[in-house]
Protein backbone atom coordinates (compact mmCIF):
# COMPACT_ATOMS: atom_id res chain seq x y z
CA UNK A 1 -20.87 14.31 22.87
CA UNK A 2 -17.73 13.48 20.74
CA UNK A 3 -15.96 11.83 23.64
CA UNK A 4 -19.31 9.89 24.77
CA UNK A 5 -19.67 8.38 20.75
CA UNK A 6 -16.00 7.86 20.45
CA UNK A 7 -16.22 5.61 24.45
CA UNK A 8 -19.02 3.69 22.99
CA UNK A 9 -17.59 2.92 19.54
CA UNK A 10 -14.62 1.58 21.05
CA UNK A 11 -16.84 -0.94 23.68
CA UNK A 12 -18.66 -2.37 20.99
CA UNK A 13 -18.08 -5.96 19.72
CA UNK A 14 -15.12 -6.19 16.49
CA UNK A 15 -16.79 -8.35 13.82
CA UNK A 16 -13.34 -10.01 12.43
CA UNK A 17 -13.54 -10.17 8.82
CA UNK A 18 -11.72 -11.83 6.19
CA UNK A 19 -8.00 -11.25 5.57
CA UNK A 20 -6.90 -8.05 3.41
CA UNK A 21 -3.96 -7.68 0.64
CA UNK A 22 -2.47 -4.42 0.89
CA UNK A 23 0.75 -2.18 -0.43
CA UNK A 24 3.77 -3.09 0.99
CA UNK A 25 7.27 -0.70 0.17
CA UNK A 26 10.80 -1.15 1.55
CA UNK A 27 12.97 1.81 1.61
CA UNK A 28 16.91 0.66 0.69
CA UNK A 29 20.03 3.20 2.24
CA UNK A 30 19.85 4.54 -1.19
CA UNK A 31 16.75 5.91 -0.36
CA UNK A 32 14.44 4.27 -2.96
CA UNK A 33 11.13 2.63 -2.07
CA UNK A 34 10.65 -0.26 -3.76
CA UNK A 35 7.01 -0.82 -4.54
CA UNK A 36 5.73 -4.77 -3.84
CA UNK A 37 2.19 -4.54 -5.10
CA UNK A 38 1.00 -5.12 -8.95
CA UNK A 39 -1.35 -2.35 -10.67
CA UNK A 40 -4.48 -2.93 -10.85
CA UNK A 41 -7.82 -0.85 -11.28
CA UNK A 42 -10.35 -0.12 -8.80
CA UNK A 43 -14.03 -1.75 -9.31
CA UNK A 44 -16.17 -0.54 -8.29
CA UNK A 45 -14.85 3.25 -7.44
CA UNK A 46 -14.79 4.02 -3.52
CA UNK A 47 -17.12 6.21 -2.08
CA UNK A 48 -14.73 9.06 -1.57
CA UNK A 49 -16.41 12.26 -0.46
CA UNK A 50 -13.22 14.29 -0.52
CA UNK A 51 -13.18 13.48 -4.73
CA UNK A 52 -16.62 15.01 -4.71
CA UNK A 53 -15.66 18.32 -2.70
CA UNK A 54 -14.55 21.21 -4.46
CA UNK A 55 -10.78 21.18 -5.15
CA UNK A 56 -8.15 23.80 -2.56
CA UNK A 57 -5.16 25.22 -3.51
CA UNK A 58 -3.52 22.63 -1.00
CA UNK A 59 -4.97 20.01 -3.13
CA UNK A 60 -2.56 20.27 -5.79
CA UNK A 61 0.92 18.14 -5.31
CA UNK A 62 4.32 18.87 -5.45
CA UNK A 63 6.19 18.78 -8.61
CA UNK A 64 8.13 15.35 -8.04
CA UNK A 65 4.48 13.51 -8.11
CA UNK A 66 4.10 14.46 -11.94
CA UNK A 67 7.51 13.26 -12.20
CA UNK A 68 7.19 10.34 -10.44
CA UNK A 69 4.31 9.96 -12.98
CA UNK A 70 6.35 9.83 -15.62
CA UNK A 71 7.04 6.10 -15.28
CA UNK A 72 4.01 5.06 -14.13
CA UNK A 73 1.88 2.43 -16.09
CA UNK A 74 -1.59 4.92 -15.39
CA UNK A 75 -2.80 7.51 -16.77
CA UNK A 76 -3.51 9.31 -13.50
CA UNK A 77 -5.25 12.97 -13.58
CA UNK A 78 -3.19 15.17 -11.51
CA UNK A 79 -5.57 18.69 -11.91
CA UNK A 80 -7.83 16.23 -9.78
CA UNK A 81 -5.90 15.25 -7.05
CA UNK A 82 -7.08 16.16 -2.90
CA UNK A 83 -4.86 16.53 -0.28
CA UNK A 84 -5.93 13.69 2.06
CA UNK A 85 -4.08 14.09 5.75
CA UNK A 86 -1.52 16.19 6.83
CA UNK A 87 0.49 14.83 10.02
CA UNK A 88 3.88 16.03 10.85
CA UNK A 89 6.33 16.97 7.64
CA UNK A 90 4.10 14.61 5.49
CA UNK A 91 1.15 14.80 2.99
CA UNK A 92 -0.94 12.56 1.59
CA UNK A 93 -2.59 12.82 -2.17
CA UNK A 94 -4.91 11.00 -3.85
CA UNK A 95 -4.77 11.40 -7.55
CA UNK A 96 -7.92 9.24 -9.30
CA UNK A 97 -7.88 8.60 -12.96
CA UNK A 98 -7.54 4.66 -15.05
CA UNK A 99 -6.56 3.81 -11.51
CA UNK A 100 -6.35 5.27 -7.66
CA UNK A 101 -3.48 6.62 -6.31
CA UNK A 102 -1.53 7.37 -3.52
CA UNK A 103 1.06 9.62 -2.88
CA UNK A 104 3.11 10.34 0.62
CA UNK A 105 5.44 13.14 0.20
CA UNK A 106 8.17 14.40 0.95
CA UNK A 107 9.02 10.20 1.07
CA UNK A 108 8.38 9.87 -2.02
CA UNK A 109 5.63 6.76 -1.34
CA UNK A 110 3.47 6.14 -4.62
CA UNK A 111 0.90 3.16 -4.34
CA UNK A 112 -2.19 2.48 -6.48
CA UNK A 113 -5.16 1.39 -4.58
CA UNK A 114 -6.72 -2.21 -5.13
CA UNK A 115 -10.45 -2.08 -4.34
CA UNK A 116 -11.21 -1.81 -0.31
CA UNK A 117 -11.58 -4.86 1.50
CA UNK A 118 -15.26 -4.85 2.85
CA UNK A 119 -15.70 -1.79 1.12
CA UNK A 120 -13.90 -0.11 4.33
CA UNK A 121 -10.18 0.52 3.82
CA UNK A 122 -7.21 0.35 1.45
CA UNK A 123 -3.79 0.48 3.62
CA UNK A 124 -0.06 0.81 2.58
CA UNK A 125 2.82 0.02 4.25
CA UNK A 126 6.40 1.31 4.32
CA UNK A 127 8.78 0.10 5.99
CA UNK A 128 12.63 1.58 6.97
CA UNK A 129 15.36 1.69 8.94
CA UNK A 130 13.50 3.75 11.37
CA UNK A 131 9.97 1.62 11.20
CA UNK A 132 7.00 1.64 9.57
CA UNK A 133 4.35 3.91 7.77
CA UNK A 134 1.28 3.20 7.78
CA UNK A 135 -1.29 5.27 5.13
CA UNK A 136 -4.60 4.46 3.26
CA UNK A 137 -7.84 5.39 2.17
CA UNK A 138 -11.03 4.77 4.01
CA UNK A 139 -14.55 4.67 2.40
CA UNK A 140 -17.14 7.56 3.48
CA UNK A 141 -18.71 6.97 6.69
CA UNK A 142 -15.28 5.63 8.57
CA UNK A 143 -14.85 7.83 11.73
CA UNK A 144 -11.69 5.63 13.26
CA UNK A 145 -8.77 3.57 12.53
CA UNK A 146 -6.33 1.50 14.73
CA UNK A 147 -3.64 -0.07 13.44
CA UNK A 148 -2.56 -3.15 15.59
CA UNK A 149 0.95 -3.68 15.92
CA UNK A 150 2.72 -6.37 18.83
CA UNK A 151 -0.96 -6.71 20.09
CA UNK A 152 -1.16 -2.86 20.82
CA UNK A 153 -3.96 -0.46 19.02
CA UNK A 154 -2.42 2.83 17.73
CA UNK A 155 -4.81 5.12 16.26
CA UNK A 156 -4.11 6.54 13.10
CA UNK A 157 -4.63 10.47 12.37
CA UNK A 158 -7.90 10.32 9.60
CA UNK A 159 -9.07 13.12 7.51
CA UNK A 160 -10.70 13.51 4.31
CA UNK A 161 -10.84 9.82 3.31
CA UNK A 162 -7.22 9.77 4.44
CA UNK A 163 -5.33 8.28 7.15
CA UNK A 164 -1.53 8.00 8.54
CA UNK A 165 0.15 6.79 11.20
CA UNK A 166 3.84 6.77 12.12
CA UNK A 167 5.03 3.68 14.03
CA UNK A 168 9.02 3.92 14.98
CA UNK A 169 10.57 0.88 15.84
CA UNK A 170 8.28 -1.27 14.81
CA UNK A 171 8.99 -3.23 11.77
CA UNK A 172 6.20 -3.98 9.17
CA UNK A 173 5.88 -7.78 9.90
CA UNK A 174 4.58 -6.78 13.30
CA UNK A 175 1.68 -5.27 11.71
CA UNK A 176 -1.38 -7.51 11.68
CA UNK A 177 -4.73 -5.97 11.14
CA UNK A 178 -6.43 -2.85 10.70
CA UNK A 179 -9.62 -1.84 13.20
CA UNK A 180 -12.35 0.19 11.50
CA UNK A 181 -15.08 1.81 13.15
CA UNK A 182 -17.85 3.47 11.31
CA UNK A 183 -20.30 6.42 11.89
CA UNK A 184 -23.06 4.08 13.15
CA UNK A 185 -20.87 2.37 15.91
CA UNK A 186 -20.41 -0.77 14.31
CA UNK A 187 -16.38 -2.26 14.74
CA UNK A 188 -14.68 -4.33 12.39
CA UNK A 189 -10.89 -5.97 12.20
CA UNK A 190 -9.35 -7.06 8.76
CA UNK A 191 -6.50 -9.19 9.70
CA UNK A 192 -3.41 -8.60 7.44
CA UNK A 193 -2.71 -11.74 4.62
CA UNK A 194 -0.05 -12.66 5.76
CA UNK A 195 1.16 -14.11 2.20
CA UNK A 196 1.62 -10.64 1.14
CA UNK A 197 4.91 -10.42 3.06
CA UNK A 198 6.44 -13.39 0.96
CA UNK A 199 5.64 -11.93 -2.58
């Protein structure tokens, strides 16, 4: 049944919405990501099911997130942070509290989460020398997401309100829209602003 939902999800029509701001980070050789969106809190609060569950041992993050915290301009509430995804080495966290968070460890990737376009997805971008991250948030009731790089649909790994995908060699210019598909078949594509690659 899962393959038959996920075959007709994919042939229905993509209702192109409006273009999207999201988090873009460029890791240096030193290492450091710098972070090239502003702060800002989220109104209204996502519908997050994963905040709602009850909190895992798993959920809690390393120690370097609390440090990282340190110079952060949030007050962010760590004993209430989920692990989101797990995919490869890497984790992702999100830690709610005056604003959202994300954290990707172990690269050390900190974002805070504007409100979702269309109520559908937040999405964060790192790019290094080896190519690009992609990570976000998506609302309750989002069963897929693509990521469209060079005209090609990769499908990111989603669980718990979470999703990542890995994308070597591909640089985070190439990136230009997110696909969403939610749990009553409908498709939509938020282009990319393009803008937010000049800031």
């Amino acid at each position: 049944m899962a393959v038959a939902f996920a075959a007709v999800a994919l042939s229905a029509p993509v209702h192109t919405l409006a273009p999207i701001g999201f988090g873009l980070h460029y890791k240096d050789a030193h290492g450091s990501s710098a972070l090239l969106v502003a702060l800002s809190p989220v109104r209204p609060t996502p519908r997050l099911a994963v905040l709602r569950s009850p909190r895992r041992p798993s959920d809690a993050v390393p120690p370097l997130v609390g440090t990282m915290l340190l110079h952060m301009p949030a007050q962010l509430n760590l004993g209430a942070s989920r692990l989101l995804v797990t995919a490869g080495n890497r984790d992702v966290y999100v830690i709610p509290g005056s604003a959202l968070a994300l954290a990707v460890m172990p690269d050390a990737v900190f974002d805070f989460v504007a409100t979702l376009p269309d109520d559908l997805v937040w999405l964060t971008l790192e790019q290094t020398a080896k190519g690009t991250l992609a990570v976000g948030l998506a609302r309750d009731g989002v069963t897929r997401v693509d990521v469209e790089a060079a005209g090609v649909q990769h499908a990111a790994k989603l669980r718990r309100n979470g999703f990542l995908l890995d994308l070597p060699g591909f640089r985070a210019r190439q990136i230009s829209s997110v696909l969403v598909t939610t749990k009553d078949g409908r498709r939509f594509r938020l282009p990319l602003d393009r803008k937010e690659f000049t800031r």
